[in-house]
PDB file of N, CA and C in Angstrom:
ATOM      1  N   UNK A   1    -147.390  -2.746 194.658  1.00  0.00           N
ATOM      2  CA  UNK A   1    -147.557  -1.554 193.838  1.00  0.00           C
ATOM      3  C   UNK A   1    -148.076  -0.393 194.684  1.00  0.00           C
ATOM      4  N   UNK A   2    -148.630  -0.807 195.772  1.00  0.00           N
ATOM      5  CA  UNK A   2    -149.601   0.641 196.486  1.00  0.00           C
ATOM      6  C   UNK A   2    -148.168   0.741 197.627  1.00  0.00           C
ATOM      7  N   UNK A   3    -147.715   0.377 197.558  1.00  0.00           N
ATOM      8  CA  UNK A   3    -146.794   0.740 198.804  1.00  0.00           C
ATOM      9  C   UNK A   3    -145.535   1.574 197.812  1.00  0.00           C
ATOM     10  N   UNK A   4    -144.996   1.176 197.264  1.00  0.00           N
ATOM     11  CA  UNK A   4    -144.341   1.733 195.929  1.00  0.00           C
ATOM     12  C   UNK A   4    -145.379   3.406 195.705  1.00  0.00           C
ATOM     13  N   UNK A   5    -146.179   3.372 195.478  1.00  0.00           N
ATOM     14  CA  UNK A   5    -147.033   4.641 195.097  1.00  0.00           C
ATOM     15  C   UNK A   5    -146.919   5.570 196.300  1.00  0.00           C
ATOM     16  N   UNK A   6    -147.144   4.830 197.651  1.00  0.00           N
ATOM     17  CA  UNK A   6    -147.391   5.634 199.138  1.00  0.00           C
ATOM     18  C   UNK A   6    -146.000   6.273 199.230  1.00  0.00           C
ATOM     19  N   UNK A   7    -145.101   5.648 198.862  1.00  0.00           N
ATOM     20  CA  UNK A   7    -143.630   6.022 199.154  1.00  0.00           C
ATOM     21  C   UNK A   7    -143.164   6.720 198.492  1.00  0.00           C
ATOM     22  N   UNK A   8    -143.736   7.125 197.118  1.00  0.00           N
ATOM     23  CA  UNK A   8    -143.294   8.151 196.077  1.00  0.00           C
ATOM     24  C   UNK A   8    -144.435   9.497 196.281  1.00  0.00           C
ATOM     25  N   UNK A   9    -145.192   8.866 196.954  1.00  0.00           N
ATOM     26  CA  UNK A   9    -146.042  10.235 196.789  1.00  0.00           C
ATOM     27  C   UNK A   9    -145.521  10.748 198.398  1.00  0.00           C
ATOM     28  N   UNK A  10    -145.161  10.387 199.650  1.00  0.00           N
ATOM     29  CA  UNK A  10    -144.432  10.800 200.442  1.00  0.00           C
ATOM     30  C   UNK A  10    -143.406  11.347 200.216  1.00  0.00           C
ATOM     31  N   UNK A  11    -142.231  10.953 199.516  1.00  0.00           N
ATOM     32  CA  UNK A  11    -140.856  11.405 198.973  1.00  0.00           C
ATOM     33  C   UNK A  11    -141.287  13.073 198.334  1.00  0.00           C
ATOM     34  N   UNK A  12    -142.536  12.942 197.489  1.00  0.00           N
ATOM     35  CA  UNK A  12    -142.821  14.230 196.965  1.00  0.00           C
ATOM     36  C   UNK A  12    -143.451  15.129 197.929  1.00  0.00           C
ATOM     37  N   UNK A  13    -144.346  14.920 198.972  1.00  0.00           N
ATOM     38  CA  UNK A  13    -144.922  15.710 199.915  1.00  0.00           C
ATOM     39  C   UNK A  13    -143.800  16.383 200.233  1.00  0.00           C
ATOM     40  N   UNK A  14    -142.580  15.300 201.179  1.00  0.00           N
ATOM     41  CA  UNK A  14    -141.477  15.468 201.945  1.00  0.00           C
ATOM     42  C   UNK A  14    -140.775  16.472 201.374  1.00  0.00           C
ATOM     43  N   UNK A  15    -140.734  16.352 200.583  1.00  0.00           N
ATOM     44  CA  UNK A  15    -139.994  17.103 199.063  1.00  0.00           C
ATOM     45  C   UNK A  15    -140.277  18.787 199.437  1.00  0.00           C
ATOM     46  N   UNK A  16    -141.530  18.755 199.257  1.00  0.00           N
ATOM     47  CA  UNK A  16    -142.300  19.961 198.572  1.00  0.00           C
ATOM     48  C   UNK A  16    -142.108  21.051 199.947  1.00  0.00           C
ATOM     49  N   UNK A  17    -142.428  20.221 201.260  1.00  0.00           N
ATOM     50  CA  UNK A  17    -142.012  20.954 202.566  1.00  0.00           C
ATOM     51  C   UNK A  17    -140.832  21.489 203.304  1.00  0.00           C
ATOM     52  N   UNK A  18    -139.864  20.488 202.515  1.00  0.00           N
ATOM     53  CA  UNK A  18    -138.064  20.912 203.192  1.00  0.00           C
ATOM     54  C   UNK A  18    -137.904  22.110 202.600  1.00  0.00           C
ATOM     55  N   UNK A  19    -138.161  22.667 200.870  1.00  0.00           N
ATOM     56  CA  UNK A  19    -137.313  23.699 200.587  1.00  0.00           C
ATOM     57  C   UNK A  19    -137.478  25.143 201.194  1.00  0.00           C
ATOM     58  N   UNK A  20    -137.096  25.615 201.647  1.00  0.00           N
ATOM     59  CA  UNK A  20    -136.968  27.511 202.198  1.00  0.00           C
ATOM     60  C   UNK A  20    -136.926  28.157 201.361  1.00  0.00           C
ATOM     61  N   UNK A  21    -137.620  28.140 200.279  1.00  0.00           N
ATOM     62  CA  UNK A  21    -137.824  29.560 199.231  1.00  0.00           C
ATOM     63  C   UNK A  21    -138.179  30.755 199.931  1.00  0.00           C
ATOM     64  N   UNK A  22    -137.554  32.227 199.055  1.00  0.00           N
ATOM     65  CA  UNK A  22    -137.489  33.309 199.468  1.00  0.00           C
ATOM     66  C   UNK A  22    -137.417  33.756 198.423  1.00  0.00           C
ATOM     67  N   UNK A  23    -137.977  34.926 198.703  1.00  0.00           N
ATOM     68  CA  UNK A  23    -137.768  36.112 197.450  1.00  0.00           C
ATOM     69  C   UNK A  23    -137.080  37.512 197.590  1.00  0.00           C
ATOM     70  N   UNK A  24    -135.656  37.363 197.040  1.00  0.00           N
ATOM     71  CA  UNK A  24    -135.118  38.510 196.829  1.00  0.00           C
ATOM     72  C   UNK A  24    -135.501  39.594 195.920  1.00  0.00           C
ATOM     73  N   UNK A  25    -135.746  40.870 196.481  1.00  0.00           N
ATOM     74  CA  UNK A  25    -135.896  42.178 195.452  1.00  0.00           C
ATOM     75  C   UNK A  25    -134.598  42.962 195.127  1.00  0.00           C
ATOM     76  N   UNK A  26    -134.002  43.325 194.685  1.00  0.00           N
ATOM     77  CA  UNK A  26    -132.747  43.773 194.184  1.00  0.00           C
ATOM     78  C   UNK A  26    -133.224  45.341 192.994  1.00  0.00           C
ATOM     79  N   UNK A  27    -132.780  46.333 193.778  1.00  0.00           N
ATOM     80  CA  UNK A  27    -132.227  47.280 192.684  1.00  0.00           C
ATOM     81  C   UNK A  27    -131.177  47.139 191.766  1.00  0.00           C
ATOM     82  N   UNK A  28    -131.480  47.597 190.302  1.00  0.00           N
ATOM     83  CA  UNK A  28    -130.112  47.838 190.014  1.00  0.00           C
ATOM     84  C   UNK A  28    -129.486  49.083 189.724  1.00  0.00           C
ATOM     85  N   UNK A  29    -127.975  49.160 190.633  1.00  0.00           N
ATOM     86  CA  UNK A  29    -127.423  50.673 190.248  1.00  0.00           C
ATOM     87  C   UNK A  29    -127.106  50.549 188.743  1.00  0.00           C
ATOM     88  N   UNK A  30    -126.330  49.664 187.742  1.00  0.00           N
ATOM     89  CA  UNK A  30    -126.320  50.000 186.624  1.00  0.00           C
ATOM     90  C   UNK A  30    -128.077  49.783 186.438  1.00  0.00           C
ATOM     91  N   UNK A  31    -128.122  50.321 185.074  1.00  0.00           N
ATOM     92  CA  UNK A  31    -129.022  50.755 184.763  1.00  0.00           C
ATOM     93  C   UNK A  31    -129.569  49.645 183.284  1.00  0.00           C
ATOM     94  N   UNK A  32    -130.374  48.829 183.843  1.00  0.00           N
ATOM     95  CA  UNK A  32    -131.405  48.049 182.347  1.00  0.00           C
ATOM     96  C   UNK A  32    -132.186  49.348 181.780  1.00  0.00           C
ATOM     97  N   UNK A  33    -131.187  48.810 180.372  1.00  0.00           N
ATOM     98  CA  UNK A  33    -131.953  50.200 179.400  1.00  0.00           C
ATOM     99  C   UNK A  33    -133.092  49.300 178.317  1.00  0.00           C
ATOM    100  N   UNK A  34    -132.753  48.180 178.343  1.00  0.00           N
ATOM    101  CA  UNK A  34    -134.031  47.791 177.573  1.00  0.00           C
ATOM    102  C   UNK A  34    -134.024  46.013 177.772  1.00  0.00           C
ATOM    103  N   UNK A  35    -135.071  45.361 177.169  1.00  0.00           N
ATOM    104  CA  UNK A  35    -136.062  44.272 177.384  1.00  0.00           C
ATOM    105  C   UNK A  35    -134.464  43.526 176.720  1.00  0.00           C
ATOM    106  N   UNK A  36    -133.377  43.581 176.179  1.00  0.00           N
ATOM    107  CA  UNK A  36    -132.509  42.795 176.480  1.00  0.00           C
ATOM    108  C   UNK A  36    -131.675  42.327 177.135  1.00  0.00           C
ATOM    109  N   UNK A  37    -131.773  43.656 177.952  1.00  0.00           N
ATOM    110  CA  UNK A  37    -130.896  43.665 179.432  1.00  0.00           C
ATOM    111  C   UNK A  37    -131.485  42.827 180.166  1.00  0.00           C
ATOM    112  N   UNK A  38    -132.866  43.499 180.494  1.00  0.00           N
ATOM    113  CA  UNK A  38    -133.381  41.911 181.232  1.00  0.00           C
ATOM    114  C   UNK A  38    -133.276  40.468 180.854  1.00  0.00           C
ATOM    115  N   UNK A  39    -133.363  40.292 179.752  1.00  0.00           N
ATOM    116  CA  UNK A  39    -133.031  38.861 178.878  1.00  0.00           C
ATOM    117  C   UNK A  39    -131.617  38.570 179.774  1.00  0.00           C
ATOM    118  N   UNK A  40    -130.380  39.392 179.669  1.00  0.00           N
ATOM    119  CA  UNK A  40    -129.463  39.052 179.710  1.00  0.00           C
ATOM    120  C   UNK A  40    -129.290  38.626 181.334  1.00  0.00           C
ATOM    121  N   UNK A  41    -129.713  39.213 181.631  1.00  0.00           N
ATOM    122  CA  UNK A  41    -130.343  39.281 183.290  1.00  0.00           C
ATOM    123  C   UNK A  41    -130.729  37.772 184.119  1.00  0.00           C
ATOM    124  N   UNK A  42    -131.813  37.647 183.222  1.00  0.00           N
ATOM    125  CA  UNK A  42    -132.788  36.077 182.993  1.00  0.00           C
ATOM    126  C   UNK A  42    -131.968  35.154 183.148  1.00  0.00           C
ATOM    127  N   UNK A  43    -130.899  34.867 181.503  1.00  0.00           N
ATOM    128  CA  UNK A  43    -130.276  34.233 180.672  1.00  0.00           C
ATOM    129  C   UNK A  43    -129.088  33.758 181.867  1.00  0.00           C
ATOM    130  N   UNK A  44    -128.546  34.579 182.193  1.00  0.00           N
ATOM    131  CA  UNK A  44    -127.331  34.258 183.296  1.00  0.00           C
ATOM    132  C   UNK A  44    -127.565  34.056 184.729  1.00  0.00           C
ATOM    133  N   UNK A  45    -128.011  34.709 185.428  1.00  0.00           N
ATOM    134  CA  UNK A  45    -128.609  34.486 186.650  1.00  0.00           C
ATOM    135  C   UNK A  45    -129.006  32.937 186.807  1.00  0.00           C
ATOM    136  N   UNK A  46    -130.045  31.938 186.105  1.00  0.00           N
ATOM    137  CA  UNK A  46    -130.411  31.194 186.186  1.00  0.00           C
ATOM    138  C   UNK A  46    -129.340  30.069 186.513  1.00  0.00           C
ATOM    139  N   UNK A  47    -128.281  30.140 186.528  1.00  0.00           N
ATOM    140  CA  UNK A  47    -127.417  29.292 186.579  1.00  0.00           C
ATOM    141  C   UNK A  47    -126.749  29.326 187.976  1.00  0.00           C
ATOM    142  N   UNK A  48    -126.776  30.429 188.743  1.00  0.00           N
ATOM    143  CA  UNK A  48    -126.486  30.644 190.346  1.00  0.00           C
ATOM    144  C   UNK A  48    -127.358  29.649 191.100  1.00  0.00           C
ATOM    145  N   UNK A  49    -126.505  29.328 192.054  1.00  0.00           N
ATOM    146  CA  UNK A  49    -127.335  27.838 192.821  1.00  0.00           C
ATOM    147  C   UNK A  49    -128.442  28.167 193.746  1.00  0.00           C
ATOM    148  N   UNK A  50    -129.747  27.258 193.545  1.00  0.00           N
ATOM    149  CA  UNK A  50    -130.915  27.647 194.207  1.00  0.00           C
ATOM    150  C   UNK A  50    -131.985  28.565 193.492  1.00  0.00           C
ATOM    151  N   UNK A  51    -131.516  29.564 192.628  1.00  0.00           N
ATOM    152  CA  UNK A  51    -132.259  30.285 191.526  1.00  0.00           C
ATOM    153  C   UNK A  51    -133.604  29.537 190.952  1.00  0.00           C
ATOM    154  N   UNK A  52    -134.961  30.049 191.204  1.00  0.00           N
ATOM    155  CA  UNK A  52    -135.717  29.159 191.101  1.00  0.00           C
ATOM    156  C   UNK A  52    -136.945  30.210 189.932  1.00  0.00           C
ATOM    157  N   UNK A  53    -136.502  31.126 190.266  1.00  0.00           N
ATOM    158  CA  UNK A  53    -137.485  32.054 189.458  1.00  0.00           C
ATOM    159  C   UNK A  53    -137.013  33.482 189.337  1.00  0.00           C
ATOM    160  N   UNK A  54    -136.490  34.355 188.425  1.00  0.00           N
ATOM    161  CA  UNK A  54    -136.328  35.733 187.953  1.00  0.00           C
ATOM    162  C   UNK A  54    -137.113  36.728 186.860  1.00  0.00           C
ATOM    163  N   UNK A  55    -137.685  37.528 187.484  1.00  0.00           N
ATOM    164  CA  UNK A  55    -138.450  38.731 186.988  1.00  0.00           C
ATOM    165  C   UNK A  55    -138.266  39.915 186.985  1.00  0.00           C
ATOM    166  N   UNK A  56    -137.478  40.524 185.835  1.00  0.00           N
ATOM    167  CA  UNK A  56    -136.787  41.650 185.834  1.00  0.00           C
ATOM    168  C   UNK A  56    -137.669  42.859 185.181  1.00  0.00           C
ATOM    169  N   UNK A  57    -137.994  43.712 185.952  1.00  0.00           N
ATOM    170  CA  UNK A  57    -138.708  45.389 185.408  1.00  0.00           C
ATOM    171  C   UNK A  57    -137.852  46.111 184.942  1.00  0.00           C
ATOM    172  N   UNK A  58    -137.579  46.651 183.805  1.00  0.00           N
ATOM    173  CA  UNK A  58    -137.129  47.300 183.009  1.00  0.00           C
ATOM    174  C   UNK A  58    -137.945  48.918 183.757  1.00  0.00           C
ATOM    175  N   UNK A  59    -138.968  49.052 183.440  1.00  0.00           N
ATOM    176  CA  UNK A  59    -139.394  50.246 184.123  1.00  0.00           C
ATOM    177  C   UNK A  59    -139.344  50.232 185.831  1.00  0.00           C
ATOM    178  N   UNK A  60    -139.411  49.699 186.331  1.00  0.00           N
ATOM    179  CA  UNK A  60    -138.817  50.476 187.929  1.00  0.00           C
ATOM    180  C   UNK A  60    -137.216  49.466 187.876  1.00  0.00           C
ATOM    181  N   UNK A  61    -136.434  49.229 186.687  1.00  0.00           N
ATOM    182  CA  UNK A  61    -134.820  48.628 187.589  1.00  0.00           C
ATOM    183  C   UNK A  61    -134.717  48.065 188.644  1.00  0.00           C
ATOM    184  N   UNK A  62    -135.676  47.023 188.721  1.00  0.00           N
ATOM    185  CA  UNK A  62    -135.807  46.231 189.662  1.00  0.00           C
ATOM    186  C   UNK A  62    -135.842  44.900 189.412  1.00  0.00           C
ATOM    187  N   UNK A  63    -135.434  43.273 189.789  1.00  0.00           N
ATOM    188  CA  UNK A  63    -135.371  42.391 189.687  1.00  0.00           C
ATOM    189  C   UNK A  63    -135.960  41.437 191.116  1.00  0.00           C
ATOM    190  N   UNK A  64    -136.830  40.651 190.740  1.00  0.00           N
ATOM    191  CA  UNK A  64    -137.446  39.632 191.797  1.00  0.00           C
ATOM    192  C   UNK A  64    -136.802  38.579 191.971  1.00  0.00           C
ATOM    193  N   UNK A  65    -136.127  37.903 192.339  1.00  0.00           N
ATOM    194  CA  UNK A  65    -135.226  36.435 192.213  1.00  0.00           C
ATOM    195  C   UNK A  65    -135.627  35.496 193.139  1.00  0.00           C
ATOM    196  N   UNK A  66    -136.658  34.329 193.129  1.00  0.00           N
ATOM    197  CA  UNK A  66    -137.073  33.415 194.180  1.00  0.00           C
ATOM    198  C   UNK A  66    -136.128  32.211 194.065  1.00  0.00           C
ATOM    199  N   UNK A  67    -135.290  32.043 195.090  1.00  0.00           N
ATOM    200  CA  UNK A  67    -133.995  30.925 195.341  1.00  0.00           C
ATOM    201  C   UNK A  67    -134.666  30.524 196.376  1.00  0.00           C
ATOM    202  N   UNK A  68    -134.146  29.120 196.017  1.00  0.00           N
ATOM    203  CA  UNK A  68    -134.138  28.414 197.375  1.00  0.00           C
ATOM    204  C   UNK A  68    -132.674  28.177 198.839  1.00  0.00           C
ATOM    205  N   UNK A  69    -133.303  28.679 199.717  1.00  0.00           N
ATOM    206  CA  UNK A  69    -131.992  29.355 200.807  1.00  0.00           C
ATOM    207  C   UNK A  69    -131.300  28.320 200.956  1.00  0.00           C
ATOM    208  N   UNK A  70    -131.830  26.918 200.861  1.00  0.00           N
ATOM    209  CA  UNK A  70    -131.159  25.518 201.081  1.00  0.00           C
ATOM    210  C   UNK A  70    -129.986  25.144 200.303  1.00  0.00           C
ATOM    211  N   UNK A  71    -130.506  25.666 199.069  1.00  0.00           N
ATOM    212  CA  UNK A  71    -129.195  25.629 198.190  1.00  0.00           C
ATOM    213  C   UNK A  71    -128.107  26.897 197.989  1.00  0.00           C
ATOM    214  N   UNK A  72    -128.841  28.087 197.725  1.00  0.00           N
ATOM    215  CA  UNK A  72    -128.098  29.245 197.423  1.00  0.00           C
ATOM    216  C   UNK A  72    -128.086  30.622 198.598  1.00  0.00           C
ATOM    217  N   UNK A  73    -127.368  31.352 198.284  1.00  0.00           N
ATOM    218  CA  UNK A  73    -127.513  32.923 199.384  1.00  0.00           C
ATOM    219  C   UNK A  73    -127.713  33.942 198.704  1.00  0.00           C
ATOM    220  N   UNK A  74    -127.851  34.936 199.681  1.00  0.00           N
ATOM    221  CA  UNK A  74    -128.303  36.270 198.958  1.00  0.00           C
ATOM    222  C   UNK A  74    -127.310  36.478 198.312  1.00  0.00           C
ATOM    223  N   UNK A  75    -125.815  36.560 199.023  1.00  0.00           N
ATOM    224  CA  UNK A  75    -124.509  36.685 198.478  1.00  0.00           C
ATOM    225  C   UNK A  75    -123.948  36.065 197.875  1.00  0.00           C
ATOM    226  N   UNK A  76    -124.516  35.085 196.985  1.00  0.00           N
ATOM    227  CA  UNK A  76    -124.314  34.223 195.658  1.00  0.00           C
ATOM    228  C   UNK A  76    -125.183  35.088 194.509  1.00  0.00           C
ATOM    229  N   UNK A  77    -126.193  35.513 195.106  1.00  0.00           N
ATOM    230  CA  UNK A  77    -126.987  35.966 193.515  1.00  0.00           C
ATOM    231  C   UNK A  77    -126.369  37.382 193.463  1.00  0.00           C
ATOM    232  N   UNK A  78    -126.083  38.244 194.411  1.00  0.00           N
ATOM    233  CA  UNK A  78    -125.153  39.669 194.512  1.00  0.00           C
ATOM    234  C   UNK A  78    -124.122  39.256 193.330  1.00  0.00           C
ATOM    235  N   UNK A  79    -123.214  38.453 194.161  1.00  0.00           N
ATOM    236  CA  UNK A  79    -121.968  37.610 193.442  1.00  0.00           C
ATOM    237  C   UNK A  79    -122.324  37.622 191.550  1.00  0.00           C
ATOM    238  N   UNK A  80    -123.633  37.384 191.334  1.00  0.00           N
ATOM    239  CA  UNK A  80    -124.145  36.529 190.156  1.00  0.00           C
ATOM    240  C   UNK A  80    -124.234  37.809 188.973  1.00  0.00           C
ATOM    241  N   UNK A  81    -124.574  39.010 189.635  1.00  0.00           N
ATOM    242  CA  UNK A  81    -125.054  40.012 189.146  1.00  0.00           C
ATOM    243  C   UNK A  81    -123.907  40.950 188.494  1.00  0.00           C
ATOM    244  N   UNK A  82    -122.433  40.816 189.568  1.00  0.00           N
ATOM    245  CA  UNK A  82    -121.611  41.703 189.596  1.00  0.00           C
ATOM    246  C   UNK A  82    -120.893  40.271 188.393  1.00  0.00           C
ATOM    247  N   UNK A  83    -120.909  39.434 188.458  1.00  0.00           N
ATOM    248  CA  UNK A  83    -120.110  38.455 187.160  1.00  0.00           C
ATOM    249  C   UNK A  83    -120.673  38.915 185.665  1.00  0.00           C
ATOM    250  N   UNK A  84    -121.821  39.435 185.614  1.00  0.00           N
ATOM    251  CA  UNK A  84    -122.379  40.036 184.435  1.00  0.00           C
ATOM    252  C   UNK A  84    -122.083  41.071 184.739  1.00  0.00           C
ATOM    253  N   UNK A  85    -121.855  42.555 184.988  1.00  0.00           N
ATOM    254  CA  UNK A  85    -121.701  43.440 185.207  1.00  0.00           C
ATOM    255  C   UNK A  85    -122.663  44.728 185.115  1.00  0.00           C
ATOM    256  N   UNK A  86    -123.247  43.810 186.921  1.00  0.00           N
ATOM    257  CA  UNK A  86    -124.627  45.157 187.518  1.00  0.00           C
ATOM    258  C   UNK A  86    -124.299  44.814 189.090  1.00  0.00           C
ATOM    259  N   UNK A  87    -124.559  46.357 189.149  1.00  0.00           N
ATOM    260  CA  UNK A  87    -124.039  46.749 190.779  1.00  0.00           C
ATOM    261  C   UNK A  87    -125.326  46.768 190.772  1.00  0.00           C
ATOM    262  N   UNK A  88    -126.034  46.114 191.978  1.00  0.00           N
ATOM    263  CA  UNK A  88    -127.413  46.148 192.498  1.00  0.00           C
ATOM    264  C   UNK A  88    -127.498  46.366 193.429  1.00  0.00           C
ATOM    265  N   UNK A  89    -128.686  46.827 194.378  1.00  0.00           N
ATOM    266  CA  UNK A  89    -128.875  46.862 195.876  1.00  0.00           C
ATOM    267  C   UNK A  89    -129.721  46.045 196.229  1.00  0.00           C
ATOM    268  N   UNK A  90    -129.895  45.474 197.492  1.00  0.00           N
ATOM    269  CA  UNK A  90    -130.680  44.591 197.730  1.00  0.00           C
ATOM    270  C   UNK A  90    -131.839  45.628 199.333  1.00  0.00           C
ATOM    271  N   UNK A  91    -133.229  45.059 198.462  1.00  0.00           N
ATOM    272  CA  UNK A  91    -134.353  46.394 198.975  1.00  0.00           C
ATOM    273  C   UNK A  91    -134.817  45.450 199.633  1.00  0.00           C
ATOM    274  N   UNK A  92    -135.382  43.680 199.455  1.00  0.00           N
ATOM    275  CA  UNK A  92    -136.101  43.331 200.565  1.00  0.00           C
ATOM    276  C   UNK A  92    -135.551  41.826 200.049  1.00  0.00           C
ATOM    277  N   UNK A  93    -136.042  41.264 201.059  1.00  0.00           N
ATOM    278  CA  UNK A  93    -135.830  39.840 201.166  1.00  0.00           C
ATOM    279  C   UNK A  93    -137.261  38.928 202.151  1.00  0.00           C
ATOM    280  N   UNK A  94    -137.630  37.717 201.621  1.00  0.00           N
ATOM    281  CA  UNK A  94    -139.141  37.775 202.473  1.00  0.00           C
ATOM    282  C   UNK A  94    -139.161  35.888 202.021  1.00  0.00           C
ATOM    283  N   UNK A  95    -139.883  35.444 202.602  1.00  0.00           N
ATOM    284  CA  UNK A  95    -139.992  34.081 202.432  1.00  0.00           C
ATOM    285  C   UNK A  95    -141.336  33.707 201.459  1.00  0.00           C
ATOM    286  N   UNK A  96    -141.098  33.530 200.704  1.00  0.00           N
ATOM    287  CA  UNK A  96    -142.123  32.950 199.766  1.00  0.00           C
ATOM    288  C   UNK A  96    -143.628  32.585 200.167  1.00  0.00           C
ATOM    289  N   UNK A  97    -144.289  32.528 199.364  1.00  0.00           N
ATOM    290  CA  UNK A  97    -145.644  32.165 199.625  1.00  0.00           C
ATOM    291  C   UNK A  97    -145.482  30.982 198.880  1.00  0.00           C
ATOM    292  N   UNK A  98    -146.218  29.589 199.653  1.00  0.00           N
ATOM    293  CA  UNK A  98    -146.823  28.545 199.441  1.00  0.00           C
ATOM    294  C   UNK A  98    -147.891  28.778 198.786  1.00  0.00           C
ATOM    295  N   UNK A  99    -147.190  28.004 196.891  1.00  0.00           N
ATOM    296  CA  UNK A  99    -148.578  27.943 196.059  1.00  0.00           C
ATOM    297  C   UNK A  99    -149.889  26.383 196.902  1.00  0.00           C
TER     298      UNK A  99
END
């Protein structure tokens, strides 16, 4: 049983250290006019590969998107944005902070 435990709680350490999270900031040229746009934003995005977290400002038209690089690219969530229909710019890109 303790060797079983050592090996699952390794698998999860191992786990927790491989992924390359990053956080994309993205303008958007269309324009979120209100708290459903972002919903809609939320709602779809989440399904692009690696997508791990999205936070969309309605007041500065800006969107935070933390993916993981292992799975997804910048030019998948671009891709993700223009399938809903928002031309965005992309303002920074930065590697995550370890909670």
């Amino acid at each position: 049983m303790k060797k079983f435990a050592l090996v699952a709680l390794l698998l999860c350490v191992s786990s927790a250290y491989a992924k390359d999270l990053r956080v994309l900031v993205v303008k958007t040229e269309t324009r979120m006019k209100c708290e459903n746009c972002a919903k809609k934003i939320r709602m779809n995005l989440r399904f692009e590969k690696g997508v791990k977290d999205i936070k969309p400002s309605v007041a500065d038209q800006t969107v935070s998107i933390t993916y993981d690089a292992e799975k997804g690219t910048q030019e998948g969530i671009v891709k993700g944005f223009k399938k809903i229909g928002y031309e965005v710019k992309v303002l920074s890109e930065k590697k995550a902070e370890k909670k």
